[in-house]
C-alpha atoms as a PDB file:
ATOM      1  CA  UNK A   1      12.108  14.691  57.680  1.00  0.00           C
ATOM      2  CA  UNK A   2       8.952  16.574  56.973  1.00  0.00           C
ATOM      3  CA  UNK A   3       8.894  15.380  53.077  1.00  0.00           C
ATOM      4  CA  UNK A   4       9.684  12.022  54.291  1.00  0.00           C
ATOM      5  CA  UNK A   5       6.173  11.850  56.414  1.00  0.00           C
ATOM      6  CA  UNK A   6       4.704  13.581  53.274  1.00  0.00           C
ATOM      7  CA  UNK A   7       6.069  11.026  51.195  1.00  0.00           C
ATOM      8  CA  UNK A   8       4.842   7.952  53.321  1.00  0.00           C
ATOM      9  CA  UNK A   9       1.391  10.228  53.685  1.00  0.00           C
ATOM     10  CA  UNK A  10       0.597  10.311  50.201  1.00  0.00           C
ATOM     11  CA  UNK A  11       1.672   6.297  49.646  1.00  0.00           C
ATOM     12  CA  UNK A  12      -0.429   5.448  52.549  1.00  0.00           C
ATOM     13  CA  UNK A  13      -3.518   7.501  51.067  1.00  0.00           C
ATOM     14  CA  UNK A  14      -3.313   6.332  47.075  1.00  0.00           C
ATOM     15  CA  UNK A  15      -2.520   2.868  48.290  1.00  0.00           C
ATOM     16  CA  UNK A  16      -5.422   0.874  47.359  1.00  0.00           C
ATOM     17  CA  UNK A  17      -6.659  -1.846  49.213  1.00  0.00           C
ATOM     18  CA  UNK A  18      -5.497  -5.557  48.079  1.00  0.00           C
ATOM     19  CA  UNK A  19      -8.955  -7.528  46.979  1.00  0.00           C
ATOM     20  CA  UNK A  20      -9.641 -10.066  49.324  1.00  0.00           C
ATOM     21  CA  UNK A  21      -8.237 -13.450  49.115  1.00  0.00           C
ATOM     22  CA  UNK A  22      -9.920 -16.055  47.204  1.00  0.00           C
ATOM     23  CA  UNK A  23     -11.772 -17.870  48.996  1.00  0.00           C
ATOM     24  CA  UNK A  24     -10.616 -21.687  49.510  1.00  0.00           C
ATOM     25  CA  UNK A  25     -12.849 -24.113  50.395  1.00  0.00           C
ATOM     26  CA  UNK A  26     -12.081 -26.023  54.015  1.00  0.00           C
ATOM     27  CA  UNK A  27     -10.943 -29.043  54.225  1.00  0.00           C
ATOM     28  CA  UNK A  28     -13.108 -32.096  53.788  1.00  0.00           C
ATOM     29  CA  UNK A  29     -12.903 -34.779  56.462  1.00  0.00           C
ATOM     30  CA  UNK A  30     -11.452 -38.554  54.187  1.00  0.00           C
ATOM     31  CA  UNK A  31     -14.631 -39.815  54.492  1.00  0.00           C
ATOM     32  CA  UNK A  32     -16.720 -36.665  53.343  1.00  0.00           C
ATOM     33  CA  UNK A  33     -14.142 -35.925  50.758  1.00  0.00           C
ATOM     34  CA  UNK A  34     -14.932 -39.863  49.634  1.00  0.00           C
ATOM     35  CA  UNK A  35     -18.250 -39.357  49.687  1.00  0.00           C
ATOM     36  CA  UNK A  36     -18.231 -36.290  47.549  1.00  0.00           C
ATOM     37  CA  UNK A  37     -15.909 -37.936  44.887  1.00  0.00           C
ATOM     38  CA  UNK A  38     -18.002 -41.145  44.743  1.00  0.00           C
ATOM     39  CA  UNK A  39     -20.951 -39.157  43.992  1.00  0.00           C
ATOM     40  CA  UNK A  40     -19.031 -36.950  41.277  1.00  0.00           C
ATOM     41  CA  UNK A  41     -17.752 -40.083  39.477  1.00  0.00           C
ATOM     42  CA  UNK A  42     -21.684 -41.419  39.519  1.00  0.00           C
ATOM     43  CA  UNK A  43     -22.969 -38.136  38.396  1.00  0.00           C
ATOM     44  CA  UNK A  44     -20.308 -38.393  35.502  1.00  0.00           C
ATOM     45  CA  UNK A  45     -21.856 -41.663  34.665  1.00  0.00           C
ATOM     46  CA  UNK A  46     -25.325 -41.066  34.673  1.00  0.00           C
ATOM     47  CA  UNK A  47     -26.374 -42.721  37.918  1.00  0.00           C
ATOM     48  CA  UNK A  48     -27.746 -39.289  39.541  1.00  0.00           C
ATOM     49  CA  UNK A  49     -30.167 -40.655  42.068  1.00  0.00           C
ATOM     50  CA  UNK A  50     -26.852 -42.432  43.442  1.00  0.00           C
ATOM     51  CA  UNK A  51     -24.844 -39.532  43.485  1.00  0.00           C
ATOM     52  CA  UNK A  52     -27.715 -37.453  44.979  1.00  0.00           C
ATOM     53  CA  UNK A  53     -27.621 -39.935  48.390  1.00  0.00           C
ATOM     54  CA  UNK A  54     -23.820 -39.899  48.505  1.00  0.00           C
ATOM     55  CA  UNK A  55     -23.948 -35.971  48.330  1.00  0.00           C
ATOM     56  CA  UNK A  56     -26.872 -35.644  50.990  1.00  0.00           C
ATOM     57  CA  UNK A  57     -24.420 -38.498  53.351  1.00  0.00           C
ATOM     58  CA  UNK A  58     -21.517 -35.710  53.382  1.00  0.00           C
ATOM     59  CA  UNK A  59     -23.911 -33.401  54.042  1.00  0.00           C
ATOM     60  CA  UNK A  60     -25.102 -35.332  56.807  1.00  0.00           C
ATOM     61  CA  UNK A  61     -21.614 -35.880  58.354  1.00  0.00           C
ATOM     62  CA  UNK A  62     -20.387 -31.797  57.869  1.00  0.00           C
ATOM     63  CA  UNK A  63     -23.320 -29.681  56.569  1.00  0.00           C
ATOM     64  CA  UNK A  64     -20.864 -27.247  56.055  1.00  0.00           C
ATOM     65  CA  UNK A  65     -19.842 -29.012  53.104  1.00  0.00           C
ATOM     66  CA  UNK A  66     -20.420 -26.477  50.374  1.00  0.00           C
ATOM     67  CA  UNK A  67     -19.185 -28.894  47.722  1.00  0.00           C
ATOM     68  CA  UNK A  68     -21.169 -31.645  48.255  1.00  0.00           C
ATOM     69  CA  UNK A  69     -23.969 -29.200  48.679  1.00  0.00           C
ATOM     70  CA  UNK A  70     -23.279 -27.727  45.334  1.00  0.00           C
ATOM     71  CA  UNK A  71     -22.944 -30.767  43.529  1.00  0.00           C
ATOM     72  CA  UNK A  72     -25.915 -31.743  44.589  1.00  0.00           C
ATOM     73  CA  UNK A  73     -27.726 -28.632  43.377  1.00  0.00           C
ATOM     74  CA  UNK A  74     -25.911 -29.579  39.992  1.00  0.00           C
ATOM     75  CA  UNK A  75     -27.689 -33.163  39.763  1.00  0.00           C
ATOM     76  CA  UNK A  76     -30.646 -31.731  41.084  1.00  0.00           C
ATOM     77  CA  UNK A  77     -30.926 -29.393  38.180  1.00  0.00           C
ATOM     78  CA  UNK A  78     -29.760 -32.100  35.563  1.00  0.00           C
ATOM     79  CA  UNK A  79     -32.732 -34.023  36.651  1.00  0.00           C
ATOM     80  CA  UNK A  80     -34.961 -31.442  36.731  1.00  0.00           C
ATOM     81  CA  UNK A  81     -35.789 -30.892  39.930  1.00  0.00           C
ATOM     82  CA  UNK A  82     -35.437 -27.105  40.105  1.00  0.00           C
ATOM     83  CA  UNK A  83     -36.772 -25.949  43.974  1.00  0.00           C
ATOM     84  CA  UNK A  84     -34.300 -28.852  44.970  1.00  0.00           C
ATOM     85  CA  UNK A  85     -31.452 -27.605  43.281  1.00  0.00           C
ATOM     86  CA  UNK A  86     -32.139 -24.336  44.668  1.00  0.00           C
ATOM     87  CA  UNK A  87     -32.027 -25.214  47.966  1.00  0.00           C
ATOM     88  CA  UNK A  88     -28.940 -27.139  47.557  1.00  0.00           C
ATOM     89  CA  UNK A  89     -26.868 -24.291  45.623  1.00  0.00           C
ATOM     90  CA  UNK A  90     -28.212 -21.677  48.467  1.00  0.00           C
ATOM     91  CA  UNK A  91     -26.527 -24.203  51.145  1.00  0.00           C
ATOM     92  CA  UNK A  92     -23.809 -23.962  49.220  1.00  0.00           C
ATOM     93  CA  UNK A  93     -23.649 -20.526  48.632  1.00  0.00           C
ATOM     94  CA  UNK A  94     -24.170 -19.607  52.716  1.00  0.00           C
ATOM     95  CA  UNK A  95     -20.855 -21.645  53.415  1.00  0.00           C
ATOM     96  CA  UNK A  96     -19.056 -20.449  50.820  1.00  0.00           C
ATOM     97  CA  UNK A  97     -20.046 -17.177  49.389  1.00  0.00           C
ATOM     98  CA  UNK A  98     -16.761 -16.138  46.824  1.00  0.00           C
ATOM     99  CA  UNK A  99     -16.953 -19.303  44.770  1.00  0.00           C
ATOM    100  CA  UNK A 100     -18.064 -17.797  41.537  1.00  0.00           C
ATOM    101  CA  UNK A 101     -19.349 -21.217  39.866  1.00  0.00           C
ATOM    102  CA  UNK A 102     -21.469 -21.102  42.898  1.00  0.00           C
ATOM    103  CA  UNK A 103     -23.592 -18.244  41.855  1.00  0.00           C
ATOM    104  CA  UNK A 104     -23.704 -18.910  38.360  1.00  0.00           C
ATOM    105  CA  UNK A 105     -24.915 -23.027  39.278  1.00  0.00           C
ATOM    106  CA  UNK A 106     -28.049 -20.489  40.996  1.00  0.00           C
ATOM    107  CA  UNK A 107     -28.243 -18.345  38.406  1.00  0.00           C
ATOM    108  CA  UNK A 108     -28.824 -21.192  36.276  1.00  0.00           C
ATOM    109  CA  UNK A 109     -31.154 -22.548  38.425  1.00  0.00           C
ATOM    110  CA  UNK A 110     -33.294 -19.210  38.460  1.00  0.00           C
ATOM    111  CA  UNK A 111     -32.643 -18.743  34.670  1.00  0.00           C
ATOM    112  CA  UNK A 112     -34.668 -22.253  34.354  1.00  0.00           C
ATOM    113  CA  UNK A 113     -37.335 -20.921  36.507  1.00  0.00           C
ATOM    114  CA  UNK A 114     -37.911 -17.714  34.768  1.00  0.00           C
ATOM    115  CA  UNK A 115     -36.670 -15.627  37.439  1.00  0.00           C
ATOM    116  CA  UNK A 116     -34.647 -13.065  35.227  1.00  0.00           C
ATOM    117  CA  UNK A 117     -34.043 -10.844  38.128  1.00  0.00           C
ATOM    118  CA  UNK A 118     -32.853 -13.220  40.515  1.00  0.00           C
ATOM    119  CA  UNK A 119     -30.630 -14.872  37.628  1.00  0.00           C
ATOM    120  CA  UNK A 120     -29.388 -11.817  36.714  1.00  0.00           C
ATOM    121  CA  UNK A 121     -28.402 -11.003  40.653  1.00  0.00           C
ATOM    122  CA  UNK A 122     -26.232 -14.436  40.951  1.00  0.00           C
ATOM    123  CA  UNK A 123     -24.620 -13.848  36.729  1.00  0.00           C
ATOM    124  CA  UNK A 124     -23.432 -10.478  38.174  1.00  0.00           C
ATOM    125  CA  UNK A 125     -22.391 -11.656  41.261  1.00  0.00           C
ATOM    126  CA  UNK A 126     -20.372 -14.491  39.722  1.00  0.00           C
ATOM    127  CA  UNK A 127     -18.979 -12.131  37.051  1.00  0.00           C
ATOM    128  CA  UNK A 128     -17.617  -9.713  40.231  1.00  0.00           C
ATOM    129  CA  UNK A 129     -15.520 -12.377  41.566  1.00  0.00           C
ATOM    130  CA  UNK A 130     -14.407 -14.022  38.438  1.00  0.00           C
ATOM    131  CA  UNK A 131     -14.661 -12.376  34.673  1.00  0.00           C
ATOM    132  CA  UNK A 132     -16.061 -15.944  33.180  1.00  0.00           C
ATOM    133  CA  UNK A 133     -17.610 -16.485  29.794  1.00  0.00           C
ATOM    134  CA  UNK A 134     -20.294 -18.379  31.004  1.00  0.00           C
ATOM    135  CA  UNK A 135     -21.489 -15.454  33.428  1.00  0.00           C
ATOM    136  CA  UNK A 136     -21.503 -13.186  30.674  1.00  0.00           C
ATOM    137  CA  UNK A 137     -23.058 -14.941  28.562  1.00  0.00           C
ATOM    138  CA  UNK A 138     -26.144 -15.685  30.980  1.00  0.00           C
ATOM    139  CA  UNK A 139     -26.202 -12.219  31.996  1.00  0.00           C
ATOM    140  CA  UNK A 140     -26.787 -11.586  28.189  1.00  0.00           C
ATOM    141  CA  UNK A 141     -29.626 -13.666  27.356  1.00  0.00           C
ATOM    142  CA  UNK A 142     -31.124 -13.149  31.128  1.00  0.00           C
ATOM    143  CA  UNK A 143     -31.198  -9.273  29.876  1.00  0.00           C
ATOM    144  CA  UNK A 144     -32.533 -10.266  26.475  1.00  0.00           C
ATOM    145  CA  UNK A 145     -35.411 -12.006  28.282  1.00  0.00           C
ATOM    146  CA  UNK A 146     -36.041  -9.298  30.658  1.00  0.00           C
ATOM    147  CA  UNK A 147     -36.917  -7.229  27.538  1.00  0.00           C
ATOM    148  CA  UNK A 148     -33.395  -5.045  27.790  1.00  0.00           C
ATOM    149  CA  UNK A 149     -32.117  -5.576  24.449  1.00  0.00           C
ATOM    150  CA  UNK A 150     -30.025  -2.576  24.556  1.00  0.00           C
ATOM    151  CA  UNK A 151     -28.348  -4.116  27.535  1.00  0.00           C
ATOM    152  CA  UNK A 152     -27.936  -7.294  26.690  1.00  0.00           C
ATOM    153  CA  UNK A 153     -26.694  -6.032  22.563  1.00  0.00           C
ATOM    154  CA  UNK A 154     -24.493  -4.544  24.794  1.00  0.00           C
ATOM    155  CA  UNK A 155     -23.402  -7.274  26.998  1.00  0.00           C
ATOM    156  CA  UNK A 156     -23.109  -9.683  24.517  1.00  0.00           C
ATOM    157  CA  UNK A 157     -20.798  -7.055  22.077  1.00  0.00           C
ATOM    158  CA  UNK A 158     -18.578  -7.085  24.928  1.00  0.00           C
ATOM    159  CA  UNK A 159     -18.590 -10.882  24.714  1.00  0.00           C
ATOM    160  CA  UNK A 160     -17.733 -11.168  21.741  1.00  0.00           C
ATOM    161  CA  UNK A 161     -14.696  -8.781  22.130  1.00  0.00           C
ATOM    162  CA  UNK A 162     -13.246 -11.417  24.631  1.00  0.00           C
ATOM    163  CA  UNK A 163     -14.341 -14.857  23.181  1.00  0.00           C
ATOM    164  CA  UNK A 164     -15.068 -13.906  19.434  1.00  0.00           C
ATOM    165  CA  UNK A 165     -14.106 -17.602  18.250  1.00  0.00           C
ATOM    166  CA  UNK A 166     -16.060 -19.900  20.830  1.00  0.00           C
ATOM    167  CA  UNK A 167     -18.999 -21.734  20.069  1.00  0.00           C
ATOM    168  CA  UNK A 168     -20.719 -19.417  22.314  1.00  0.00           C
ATOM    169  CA  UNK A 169     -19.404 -16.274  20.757  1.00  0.00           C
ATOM    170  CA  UNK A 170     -20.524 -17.475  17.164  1.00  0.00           C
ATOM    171  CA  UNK A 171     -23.774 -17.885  18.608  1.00  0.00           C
ATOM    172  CA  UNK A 172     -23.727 -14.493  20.101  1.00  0.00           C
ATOM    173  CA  UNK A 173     -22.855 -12.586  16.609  1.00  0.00           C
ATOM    174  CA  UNK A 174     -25.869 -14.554  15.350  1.00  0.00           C
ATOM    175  CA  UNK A 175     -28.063 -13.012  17.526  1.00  0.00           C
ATOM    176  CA  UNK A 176     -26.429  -9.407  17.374  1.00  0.00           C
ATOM    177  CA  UNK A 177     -26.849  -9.917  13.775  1.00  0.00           C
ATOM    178  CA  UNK A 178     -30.637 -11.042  14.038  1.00  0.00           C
ATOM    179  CA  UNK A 179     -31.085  -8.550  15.983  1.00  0.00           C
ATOM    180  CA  UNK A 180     -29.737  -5.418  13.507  1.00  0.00           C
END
């Protein structure tokens, strides 16, 4: 009996914790989630000042809305409109904080403005919840710009160890090469 308790001790103490759920964004209301769609299949074409009211409507009708809100970072940002997208993308973000995409969108927004740090923050962040290229990648060049070449030769070696063939990952041995 005793080694039995030991037995379910020691499971119970090198058990490690499950990581959390991904997160799953809540269900749209028809008419949001027709909103939202309408303005992704005018964004697609082009017609961003469309899709831009269509997103603010949903956001109108459920401001909880993180996709809307995050699309409408994304056309924000396509057209320039930086401290806009911002906003948007931190709406986002504050209703739905594990949605990796989400913090890179931000960190792409930051990236654009020059803040390395603050791009930096969201690349790591979305590379935490999901190991994506594109994270890395902006986490590599944020670095570079920062003046941290070590860290982003670094970075961008590891890269290249998981994406050697890409477009991005020729690009990348470029500038390791460039950079030797």
């Amino acid at each position: 009996m005793r080694y039995f308790a030991l037995v379910l001790l020691l499971l119970a103490a090198c058990s490690r914790q499950p990581p959390p759920p991904p997160e799953t964004a809540p269900a749209l209301s028809p008419s949001t989630a027709g909103l939202v769609n309408e303005g992704l299949s005018l964004a697609s074409r082009g017609e961003y000042t469309e899709a831009i009211l269509l997103f603010r409507e949903a956001l109108k009708k459920n401001s909880d809305a993180a996709d809307a809100a995050y699309n409408l970072g994304i056309v924000y940002r396509k057209i320039g409109r930086l401290e806009k997208a911002g906003e948007a993308l931190r709406l986002a973000l504050k209703n739905s904080t594990r949605r990796p995409e989400f913090h890179y969108a931000l960190g792409m927004v930051y990236f654009d403005q020059g803040a390395w740090s603050r791009a930096a923050r969201c690349f790591q962040r979305s590379w935490r919840l999901d190991e994506n290229f594109p994270a890395l990648y902006a986490l590599a060049e944020t670095r570079a710009r920062q003046g941290r070449k070590r860290e982003a030769e670094i970075l961008r070696e590891r890269y290249l160890e998981m994406d050697p063939d890409s477009v991005w990952g020729r690009e990348i041995r470029r500038k390791l090469e460039e950079s030797r």
